[in-house]
PDB file of N, CA and C in Angstrom:
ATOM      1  N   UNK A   1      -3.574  19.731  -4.621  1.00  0.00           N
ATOM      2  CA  UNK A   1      -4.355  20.338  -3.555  1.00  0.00           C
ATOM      3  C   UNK A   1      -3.380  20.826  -2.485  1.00  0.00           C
ATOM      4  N   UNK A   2      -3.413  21.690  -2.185  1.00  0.00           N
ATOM      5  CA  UNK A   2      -2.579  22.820  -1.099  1.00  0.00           C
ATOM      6  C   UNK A   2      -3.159  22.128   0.050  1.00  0.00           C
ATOM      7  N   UNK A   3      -2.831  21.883   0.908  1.00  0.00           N
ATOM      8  CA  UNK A   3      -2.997  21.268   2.519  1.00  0.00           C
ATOM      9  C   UNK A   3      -2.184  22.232   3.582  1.00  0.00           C
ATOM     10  N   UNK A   4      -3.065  23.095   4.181  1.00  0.00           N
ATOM     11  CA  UNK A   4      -2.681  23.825   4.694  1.00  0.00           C
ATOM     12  C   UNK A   4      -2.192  23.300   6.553  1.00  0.00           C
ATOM     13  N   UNK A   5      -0.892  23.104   6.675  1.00  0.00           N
ATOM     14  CA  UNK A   5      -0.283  22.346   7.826  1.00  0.00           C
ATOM     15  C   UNK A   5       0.370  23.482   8.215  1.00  0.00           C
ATOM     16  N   UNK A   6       0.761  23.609  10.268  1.00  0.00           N
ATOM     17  CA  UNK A   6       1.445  24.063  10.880  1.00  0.00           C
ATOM     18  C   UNK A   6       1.992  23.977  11.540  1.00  0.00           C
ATOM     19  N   UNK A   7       3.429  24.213  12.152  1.00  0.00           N
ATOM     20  CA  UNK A   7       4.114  23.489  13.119  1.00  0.00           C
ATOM     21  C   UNK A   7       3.045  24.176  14.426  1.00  0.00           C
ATOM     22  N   UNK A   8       3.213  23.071  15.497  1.00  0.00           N
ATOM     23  CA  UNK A   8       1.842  23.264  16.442  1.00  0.00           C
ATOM     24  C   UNK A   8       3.026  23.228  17.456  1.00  0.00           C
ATOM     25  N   UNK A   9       4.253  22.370  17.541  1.00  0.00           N
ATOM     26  CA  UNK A   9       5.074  22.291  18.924  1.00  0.00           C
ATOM     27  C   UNK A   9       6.174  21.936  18.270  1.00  0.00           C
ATOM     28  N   UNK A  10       7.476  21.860  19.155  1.00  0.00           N
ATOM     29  CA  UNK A  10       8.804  21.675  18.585  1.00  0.00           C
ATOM     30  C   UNK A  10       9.152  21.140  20.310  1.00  0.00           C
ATOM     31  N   UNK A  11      10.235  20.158  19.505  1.00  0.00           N
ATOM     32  CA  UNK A  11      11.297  19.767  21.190  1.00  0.00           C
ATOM     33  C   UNK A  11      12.342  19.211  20.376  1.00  0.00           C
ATOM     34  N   UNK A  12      13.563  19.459  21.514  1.00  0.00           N
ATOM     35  CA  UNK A  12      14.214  18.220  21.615  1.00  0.00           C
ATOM     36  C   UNK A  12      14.429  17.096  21.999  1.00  0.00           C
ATOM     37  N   UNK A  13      15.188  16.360  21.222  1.00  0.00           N
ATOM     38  CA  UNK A  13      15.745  14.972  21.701  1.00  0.00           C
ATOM     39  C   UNK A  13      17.223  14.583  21.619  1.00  0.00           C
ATOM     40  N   UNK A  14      17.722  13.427  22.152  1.00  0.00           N
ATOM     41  CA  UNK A  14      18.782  13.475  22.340  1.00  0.00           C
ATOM     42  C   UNK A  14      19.110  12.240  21.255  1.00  0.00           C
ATOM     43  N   UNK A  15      19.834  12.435  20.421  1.00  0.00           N
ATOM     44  CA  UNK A  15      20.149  10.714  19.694  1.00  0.00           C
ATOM     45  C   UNK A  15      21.578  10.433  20.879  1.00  0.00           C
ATOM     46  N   UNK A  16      21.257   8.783  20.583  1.00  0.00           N
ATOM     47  CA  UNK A  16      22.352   8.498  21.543  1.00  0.00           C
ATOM     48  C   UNK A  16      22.334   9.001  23.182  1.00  0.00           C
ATOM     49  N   UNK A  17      21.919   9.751  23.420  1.00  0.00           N
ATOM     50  CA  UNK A  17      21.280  10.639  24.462  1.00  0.00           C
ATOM     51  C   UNK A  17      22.647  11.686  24.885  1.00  0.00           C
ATOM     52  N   UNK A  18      23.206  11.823  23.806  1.00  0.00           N
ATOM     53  CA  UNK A  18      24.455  13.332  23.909  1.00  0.00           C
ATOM     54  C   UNK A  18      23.687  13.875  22.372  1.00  0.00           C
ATOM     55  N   UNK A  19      23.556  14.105  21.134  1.00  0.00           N
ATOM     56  CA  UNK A  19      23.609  14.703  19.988  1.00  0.00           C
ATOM     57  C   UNK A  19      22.185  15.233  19.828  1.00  0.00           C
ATOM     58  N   UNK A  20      22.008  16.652  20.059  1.00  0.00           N
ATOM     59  CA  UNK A  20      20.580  16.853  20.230  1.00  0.00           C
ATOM     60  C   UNK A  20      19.892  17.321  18.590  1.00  0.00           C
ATOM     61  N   UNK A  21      18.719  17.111  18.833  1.00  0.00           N
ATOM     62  CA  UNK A  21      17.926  17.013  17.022  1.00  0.00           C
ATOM     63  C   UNK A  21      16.833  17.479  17.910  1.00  0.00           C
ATOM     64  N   UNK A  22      16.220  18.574  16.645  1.00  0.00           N
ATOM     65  CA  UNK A  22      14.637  18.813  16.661  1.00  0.00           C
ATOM     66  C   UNK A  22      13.611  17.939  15.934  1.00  0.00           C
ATOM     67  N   UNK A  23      12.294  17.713  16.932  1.00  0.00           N
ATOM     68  CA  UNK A  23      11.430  17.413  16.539  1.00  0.00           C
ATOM     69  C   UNK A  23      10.184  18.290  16.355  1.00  0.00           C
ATOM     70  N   UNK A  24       9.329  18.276  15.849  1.00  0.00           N
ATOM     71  CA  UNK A  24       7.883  19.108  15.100  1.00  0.00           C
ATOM     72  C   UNK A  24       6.840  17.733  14.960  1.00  0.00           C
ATOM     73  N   UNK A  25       6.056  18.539  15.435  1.00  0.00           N
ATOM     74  CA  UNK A  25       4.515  17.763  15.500  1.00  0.00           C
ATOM     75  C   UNK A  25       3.875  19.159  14.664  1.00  0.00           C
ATOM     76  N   UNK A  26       3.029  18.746  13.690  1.00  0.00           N
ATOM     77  CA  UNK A  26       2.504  19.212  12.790  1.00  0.00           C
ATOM     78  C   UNK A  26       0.894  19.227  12.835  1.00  0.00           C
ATOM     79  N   UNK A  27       0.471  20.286  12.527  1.00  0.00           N
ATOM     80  CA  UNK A  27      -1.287  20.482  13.071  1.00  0.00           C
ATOM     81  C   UNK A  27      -1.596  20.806  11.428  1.00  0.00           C
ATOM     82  N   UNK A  28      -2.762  20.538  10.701  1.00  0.00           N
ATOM     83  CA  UNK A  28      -3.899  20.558   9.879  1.00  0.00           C
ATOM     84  C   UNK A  28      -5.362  20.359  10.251  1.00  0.00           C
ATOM     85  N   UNK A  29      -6.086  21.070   9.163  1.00  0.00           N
ATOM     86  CA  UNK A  29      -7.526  20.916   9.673  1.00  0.00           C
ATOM     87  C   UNK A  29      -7.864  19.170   9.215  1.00  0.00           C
ATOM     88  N   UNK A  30      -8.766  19.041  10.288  1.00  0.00           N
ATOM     89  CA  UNK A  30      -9.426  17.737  10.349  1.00  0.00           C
ATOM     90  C   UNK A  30      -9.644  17.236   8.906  1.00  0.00           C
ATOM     91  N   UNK A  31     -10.324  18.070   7.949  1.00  0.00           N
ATOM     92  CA  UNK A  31     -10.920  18.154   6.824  1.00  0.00           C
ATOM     93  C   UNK A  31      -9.720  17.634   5.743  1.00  0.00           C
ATOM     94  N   UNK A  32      -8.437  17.525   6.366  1.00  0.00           N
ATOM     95  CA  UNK A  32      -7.520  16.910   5.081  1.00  0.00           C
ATOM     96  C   UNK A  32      -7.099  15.550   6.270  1.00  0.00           C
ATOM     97  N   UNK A  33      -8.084  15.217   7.102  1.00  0.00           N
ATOM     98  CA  UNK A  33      -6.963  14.002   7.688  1.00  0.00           C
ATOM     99  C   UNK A  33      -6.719  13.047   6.587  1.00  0.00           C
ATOM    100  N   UNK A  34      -5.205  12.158   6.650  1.00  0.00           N
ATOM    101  CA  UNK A  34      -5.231  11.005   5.906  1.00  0.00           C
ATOM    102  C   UNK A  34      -6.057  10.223   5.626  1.00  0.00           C
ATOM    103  N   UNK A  35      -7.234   9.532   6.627  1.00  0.00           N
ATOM    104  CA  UNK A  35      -8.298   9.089   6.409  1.00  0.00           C
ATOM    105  C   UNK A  35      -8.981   9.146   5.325  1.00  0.00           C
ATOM    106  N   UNK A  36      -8.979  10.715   4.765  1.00  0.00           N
ATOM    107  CA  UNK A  36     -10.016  10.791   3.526  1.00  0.00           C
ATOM    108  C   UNK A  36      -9.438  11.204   2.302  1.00  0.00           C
ATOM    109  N   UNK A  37      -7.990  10.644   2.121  1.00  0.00           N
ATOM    110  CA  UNK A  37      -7.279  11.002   0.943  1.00  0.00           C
ATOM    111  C   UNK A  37      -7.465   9.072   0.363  1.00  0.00           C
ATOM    112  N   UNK A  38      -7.460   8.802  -0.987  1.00  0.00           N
ATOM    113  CA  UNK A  38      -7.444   7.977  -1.256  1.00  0.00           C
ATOM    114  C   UNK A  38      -6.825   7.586  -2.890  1.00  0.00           C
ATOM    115  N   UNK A  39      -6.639   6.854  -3.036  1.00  0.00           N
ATOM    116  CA  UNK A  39      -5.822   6.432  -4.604  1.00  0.00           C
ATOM    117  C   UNK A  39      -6.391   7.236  -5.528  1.00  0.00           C
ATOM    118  N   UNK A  40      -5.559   7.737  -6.287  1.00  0.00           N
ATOM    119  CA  UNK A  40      -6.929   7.909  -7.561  1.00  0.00           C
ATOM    120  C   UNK A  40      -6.950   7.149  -8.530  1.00  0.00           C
ATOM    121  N   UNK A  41      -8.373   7.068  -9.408  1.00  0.00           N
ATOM    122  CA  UNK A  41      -9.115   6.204 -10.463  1.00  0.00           C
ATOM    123  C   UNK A  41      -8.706   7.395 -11.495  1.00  0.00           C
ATOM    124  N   UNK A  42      -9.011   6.548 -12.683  1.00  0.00           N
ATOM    125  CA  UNK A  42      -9.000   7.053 -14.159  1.00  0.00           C
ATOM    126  C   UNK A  42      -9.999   8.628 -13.758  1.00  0.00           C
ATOM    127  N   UNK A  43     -11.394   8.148 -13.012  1.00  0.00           N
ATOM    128  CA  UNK A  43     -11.896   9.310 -13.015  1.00  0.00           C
ATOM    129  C   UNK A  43     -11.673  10.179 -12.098  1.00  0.00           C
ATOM    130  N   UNK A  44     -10.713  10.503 -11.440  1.00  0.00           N
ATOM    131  CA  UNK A  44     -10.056  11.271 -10.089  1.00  0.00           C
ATOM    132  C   UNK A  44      -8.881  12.266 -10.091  1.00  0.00           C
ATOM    133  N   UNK A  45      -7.909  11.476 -11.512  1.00  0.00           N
ATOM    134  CA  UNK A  45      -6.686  12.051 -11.915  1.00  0.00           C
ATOM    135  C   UNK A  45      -6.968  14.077 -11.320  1.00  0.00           C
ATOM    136  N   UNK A  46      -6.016  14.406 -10.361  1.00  0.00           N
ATOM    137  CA  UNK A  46      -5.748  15.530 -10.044  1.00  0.00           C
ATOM    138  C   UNK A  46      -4.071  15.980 -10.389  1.00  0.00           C
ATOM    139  N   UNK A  47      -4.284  17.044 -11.237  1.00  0.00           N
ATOM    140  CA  UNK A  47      -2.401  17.441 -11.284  1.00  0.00           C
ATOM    141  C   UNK A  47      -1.735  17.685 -10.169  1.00  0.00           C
ATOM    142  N   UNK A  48      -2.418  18.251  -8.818  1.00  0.00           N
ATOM    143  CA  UNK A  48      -1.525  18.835  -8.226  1.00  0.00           C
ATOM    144  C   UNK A  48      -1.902  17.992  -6.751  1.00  0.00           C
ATOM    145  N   UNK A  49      -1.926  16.903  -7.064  1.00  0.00           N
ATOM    146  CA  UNK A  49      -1.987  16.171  -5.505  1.00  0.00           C
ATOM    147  C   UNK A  49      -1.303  15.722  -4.512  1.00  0.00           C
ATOM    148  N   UNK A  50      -0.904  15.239  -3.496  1.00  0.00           N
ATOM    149  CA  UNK A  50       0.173  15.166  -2.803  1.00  0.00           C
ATOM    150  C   UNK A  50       0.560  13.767  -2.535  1.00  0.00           C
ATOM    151  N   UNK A  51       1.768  13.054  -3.449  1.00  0.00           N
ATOM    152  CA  UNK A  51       1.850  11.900  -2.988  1.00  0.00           C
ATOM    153  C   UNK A  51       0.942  11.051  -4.307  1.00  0.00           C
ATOM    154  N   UNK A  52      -0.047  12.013  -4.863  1.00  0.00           N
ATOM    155  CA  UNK A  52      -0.712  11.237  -5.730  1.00  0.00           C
ATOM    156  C   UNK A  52      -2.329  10.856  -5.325  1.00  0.00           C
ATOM    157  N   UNK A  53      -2.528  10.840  -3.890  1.00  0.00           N
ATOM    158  CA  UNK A  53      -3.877  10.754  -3.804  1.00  0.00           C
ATOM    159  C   UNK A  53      -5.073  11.834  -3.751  1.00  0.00           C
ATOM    160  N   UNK A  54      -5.992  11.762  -3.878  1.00  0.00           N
ATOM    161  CA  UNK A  54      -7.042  12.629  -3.790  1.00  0.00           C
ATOM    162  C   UNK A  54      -7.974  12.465  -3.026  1.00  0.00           C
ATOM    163  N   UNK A  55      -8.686  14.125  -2.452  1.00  0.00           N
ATOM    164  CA  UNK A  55      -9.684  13.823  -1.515  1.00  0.00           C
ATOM    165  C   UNK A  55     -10.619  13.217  -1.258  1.00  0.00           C
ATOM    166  N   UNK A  56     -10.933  12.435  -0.427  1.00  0.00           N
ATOM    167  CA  UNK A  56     -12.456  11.393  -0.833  1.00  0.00           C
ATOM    168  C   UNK A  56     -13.481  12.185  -0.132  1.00  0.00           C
ATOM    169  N   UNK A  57     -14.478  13.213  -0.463  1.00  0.00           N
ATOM    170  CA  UNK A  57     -15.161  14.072  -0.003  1.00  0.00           C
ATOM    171  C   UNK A  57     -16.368  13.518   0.294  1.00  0.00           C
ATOM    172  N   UNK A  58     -16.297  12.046   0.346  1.00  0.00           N
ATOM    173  CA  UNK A  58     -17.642  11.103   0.918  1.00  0.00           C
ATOM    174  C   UNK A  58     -17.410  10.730   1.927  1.00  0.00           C
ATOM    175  N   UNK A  59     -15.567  10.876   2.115  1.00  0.00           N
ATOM    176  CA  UNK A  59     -15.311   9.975   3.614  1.00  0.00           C
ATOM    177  C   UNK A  59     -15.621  10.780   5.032  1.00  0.00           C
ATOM    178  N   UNK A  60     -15.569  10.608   6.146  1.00  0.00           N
ATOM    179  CA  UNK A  60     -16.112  11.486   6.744  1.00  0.00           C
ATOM    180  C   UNK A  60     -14.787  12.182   7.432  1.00  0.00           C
ATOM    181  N   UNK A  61     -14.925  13.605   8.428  1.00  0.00           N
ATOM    182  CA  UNK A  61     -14.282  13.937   8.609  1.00  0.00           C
ATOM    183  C   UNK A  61     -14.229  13.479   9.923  1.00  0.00           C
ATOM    184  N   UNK A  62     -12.625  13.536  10.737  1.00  0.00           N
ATOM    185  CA  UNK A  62     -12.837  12.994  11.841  1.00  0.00           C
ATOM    186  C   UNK A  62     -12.961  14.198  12.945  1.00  0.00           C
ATOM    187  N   UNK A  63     -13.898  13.108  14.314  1.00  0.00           N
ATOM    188  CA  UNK A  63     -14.029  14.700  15.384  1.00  0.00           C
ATOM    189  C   UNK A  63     -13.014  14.269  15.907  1.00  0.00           C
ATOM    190  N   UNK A  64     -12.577  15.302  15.914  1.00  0.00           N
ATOM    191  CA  UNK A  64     -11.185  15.904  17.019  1.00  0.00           C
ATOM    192  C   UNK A  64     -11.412  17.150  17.818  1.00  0.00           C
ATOM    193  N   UNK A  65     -10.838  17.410  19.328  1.00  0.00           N
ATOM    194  CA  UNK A  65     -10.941  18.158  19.979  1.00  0.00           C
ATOM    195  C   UNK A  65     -11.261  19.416  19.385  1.00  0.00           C
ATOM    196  N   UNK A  66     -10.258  19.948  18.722  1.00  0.00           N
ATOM    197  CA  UNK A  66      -9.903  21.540  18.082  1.00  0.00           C
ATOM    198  C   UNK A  66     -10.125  21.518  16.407  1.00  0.00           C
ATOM    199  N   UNK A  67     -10.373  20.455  16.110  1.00  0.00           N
ATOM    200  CA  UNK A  67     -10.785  20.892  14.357  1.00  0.00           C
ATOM    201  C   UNK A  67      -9.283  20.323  13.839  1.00  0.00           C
ATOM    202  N   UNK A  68      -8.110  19.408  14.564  1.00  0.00           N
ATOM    203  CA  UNK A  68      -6.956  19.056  14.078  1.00  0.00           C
ATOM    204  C   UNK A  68      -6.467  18.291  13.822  1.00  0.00           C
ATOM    205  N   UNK A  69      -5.845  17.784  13.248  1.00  0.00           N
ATOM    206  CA  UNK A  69      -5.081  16.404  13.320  1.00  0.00           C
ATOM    207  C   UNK A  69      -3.103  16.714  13.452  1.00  0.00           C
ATOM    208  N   UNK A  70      -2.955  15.539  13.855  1.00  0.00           N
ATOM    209  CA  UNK A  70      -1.859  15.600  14.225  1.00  0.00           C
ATOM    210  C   UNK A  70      -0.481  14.827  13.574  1.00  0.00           C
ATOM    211  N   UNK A  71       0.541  15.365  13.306  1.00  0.00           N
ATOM    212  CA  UNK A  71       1.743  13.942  12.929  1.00  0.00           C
ATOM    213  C   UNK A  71       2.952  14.863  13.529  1.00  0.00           C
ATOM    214  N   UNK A  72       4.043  13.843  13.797  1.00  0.00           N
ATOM    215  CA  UNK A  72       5.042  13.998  14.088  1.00  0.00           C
ATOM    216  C   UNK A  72       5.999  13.753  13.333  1.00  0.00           C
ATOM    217  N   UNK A  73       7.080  15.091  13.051  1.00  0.00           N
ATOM    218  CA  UNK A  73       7.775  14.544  11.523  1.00  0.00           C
ATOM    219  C   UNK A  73       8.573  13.862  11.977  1.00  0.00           C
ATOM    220  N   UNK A  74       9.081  13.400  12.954  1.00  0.00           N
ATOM    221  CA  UNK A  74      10.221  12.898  12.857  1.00  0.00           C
ATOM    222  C   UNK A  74      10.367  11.544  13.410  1.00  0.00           C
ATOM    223  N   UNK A  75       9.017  10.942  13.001  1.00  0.00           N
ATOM    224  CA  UNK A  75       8.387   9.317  12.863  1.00  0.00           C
ATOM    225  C   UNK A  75       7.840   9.191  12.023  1.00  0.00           C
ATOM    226  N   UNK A  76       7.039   7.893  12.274  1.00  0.00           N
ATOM    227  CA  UNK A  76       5.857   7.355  11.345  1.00  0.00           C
ATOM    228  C   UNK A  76       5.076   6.576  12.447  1.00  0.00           C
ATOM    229  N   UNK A  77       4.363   7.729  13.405  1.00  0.00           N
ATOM    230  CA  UNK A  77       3.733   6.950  14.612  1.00  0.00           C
ATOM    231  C   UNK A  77       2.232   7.147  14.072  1.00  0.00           C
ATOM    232  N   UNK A  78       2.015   8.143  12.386  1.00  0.00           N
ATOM    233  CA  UNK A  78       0.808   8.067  11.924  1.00  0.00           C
ATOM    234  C   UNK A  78       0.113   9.056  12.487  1.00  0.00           C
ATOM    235  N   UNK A  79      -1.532   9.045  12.354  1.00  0.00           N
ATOM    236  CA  UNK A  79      -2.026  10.430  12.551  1.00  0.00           C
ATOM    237  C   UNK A  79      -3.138  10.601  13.932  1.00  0.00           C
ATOM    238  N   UNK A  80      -2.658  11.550  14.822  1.00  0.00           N
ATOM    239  CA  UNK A  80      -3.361  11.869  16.364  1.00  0.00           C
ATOM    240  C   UNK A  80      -4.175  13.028  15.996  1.00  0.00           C
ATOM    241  N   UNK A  81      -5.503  12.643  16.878  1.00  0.00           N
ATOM    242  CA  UNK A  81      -6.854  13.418  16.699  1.00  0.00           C
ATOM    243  C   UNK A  81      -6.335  13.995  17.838  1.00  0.00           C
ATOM    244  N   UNK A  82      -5.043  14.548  18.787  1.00  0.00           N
ATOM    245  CA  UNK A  82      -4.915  15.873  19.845  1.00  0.00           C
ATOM    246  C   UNK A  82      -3.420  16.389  19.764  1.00  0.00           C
ATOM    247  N   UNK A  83      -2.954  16.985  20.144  1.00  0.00           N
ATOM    248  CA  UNK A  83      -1.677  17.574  20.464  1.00  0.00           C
ATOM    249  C   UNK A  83      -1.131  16.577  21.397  1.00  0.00           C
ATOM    250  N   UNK A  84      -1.870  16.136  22.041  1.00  0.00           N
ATOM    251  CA  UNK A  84      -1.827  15.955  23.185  1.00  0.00           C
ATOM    252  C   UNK A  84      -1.124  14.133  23.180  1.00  0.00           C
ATOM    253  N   UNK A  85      -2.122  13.797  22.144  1.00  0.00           N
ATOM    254  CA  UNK A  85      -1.311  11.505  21.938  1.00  0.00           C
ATOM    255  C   UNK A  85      -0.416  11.916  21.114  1.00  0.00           C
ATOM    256  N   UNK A  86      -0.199  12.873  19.995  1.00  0.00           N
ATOM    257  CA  UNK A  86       0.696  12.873  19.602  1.00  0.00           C
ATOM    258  C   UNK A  86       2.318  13.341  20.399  1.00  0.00           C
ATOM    259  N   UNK A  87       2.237  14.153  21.351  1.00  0.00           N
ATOM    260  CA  UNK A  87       3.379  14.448  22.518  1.00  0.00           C
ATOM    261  C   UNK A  87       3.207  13.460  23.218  1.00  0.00           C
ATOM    262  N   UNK A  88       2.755  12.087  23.614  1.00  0.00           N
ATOM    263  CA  UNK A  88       2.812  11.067  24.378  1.00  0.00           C
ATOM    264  C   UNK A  88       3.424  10.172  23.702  1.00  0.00           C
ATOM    265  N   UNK A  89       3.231  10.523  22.179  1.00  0.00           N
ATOM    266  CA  UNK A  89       3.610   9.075  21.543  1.00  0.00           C
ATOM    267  C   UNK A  89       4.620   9.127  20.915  1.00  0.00           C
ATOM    268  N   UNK A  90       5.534  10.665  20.626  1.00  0.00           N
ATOM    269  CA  UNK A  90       6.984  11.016  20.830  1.00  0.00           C
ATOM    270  C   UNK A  90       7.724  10.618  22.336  1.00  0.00           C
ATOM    271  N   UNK A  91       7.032  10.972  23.389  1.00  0.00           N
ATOM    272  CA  UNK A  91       7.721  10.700  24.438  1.00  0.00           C
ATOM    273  C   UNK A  91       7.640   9.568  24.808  1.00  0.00           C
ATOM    274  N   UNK A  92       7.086   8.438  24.239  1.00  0.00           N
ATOM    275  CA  UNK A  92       6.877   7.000  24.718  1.00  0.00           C
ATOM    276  C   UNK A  92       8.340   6.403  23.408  1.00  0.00           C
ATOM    277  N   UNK A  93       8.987   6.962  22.596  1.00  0.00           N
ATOM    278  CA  UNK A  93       9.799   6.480  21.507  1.00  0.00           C
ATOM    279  C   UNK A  93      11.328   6.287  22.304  1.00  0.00           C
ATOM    280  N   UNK A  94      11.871   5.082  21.764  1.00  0.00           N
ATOM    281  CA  UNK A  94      13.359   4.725  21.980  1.00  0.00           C
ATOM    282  C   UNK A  94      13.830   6.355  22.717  1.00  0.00           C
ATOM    283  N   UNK A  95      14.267   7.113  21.231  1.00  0.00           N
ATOM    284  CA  UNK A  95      14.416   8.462  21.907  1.00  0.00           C
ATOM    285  C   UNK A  95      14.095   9.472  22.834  1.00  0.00           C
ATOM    286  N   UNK A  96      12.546   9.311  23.384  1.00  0.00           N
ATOM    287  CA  UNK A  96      12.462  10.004  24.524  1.00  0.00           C
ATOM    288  C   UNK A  96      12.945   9.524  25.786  1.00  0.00           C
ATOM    289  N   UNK A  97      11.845  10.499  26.459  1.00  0.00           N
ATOM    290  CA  UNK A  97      11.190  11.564  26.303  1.00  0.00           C
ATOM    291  C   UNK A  97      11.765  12.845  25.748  1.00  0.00           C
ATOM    292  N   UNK A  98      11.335  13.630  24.959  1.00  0.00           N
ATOM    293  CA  UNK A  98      11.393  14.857  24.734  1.00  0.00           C
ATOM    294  C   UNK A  98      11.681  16.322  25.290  1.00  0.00           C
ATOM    295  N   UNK A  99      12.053  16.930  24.984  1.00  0.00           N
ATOM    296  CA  UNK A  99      11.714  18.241  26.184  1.00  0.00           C
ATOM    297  C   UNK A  99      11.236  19.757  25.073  1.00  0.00           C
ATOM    298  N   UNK A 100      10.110  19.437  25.347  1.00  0.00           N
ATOM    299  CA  UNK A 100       8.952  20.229  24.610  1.00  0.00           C
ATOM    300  C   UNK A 100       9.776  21.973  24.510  1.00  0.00           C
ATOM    301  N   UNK A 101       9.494  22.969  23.444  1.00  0.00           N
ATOM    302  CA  UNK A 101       9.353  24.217  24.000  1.00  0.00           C
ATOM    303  C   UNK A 101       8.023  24.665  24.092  1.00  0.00           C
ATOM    304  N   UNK A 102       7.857  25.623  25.417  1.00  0.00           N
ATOM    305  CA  UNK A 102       6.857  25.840  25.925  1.00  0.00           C
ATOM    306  C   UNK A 102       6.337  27.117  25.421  1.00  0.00           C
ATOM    307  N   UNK A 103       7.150  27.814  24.023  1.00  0.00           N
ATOM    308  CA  UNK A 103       6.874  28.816  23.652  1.00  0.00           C
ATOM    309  C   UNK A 103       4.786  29.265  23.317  1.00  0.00           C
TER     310      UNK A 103
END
Protein backbone atom coordinates (compact mmCIF):
# COMPACT_ATOMS: atom_id res chain seq x y z
CA UNK A 1 0.00 0.00 0.00
CA UNK A 2 1.50 3.42 -1.18
CA UNK A 3 1.11 5.90 1.89
CA UNK A 4 1.15 9.02 0.60
CA UNK A 5 3.58 11.27 3.20
CA UNK A 6 5.07 14.88 2.98
CA UNK A 7 7.72 16.77 4.36
CA UNK A 8 5.38 19.47 6.22
CA UNK A 9 8.61 21.43 8.03
CA UNK A 10 12.39 21.09 8.19
CA UNK A 11 14.96 22.68 10.93
CA UNK A 12 17.98 22.54 12.31
CA UNK A 13 19.77 21.23 15.14
CA UNK A 14 22.90 21.30 16.57
CA UNK A 15 24.57 17.78 17.72
CA UNK A 16 26.89 18.55 20.40
CA UNK A 17 25.57 22.05 19.91
CA UNK A 18 28.52 22.98 17.08
CA UNK A 19 27.67 20.08 14.11
CA UNK A 20 24.47 21.08 12.50
CA UNK A 21 21.90 18.14 11.05
CA UNK A 22 18.49 18.44 9.49
CA UNK A 23 15.41 17.49 10.87
CA UNK A 24 11.78 16.76 8.92
CA UNK A 25 8.52 16.29 10.50
CA UNK A 26 6.48 14.42 8.09
CA UNK A 27 2.59 15.02 7.33
CA UNK A 28 0.07 12.05 5.95
CA UNK A 29 -3.57 11.81 5.76
CA UNK A 30 -5.22 10.84 9.00
CA UNK A 31 -6.65 7.81 7.11
CA UNK A 32 -3.11 5.90 7.20
CA UNK A 33 -2.38 6.93 10.94
CA UNK A 34 -0.36 4.09 12.67
CA UNK A 35 -3.27 3.47 14.79
CA UNK A 36 -5.04 1.58 12.06
CA UNK A 37 -2.26 -0.45 10.52
CA UNK A 38 -2.12 -3.79 12.20
CA UNK A 39 -0.28 -7.37 11.93
CA UNK A 40 -1.42 -9.39 9.33
CA UNK A 41 -3.38 -12.88 9.64
CA UNK A 42 -3.24 -15.76 7.18
CA UNK A 43 -6.34 -13.90 5.88
CA UNK A 44 -4.75 -10.29 5.38
CA UNK A 45 -1.41 -11.35 3.64
CA UNK A 46 -0.81 -8.04 1.36
CA UNK A 47 2.40 -8.06 -1.11
CA UNK A 48 3.07 -4.66 -0.99
CA UNK A 49 2.76 -3.48 2.65
CA UNK A 50 4.92 -1.41 4.65
CA UNK A 51 6.86 -2.96 7.36
CA UNK A 52 4.44 -5.85 6.84
CA UNK A 53 1.28 -4.56 8.35
CA UNK A 54 -2.03 -3.89 6.89
CA UNK A 55 -4.83 -1.49 7.03
CA UNK A 56 -7.40 -2.17 9.67
CA UNK A 57 -10.34 -0.38 7.84
CA UNK A 58 -12.60 -1.07 11.05
CA UNK A 59 -10.25 0.95 13.14
CA UNK A 60 -11.26 4.37 13.29
CA UNK A 61 -9.69 7.26 11.87
CA UNK A 62 -8.27 9.79 14.10
CA UNK A 63 -9.69 13.64 14.29
CA UNK A 64 -7.00 15.81 13.80
CA UNK A 65 -7.03 19.49 13.15
CA UNK A 66 -6.22 19.41 9.22
CA UNK A 67 -6.95 15.75 8.13
CA UNK A 68 -2.97 14.91 9.40
CA UNK A 69 -0.86 13.14 11.29
CA UNK A 70 2.39 13.78 12.22
CA UNK A 71 6.15 12.10 12.87
CA UNK A 72 9.40 13.36 13.15
CA UNK A 73 12.15 11.50 11.33
CA UNK A 74 14.68 12.09 13.25
CA UNK A 75 13.15 10.34 16.53
CA UNK A 76 10.84 7.94 17.73
CA UNK A 77 8.66 10.52 19.72
CA UNK A 78 5.73 8.46 17.67
CA UNK A 79 2.70 9.92 16.04
CA UNK A 80 1.14 13.88 16.60
CA UNK A 81 -2.48 14.67 15.59
CA UNK A 82 -0.83 18.70 14.75
CA UNK A 83 2.23 20.23 13.33
CA UNK A 84 2.14 21.89 16.02
CA UNK A 85 3.06 18.79 19.36
CA UNK A 86 5.01 17.47 16.95
CA UNK A 87 7.47 20.94 16.73
CA UNK A 88 7.14 21.01 20.62
CA UNK A 89 8.18 17.64 21.03
CA UNK A 90 11.39 18.10 18.78
CA UNK A 91 12.06 21.21 20.67
CA UNK A 92 11.51 19.71 24.13
CA UNK A 93 14.56 16.81 22.94
CA UNK A 94 18.23 16.65 24.49
CA UNK A 95 18.98 18.36 21.08
CA UNK A 96 16.83 21.26 21.04
CA UNK A 97 15.39 23.47 20.55
CA UNK A 98 15.36 23.60 16.90
CA UNK A 99 15.36 26.45 14.55
CA UNK A 100 12.49 25.78 12.23
CA UNK A 101 12.58 27.09 8.39
CA UNK A 102 9.90 29.38 7.99
CA UNK A 103 9.73 28.72 4.31
Amino acid sequence: MNVDRRVAAKAVWLYDRTVPHTIEIYARPARFAGSRFKEPDENTLEPDTPGGFVLDENAPIPDTPDGFVYDVGAGSGGEFYSIEEAKRWADAQPWGPVKWDER
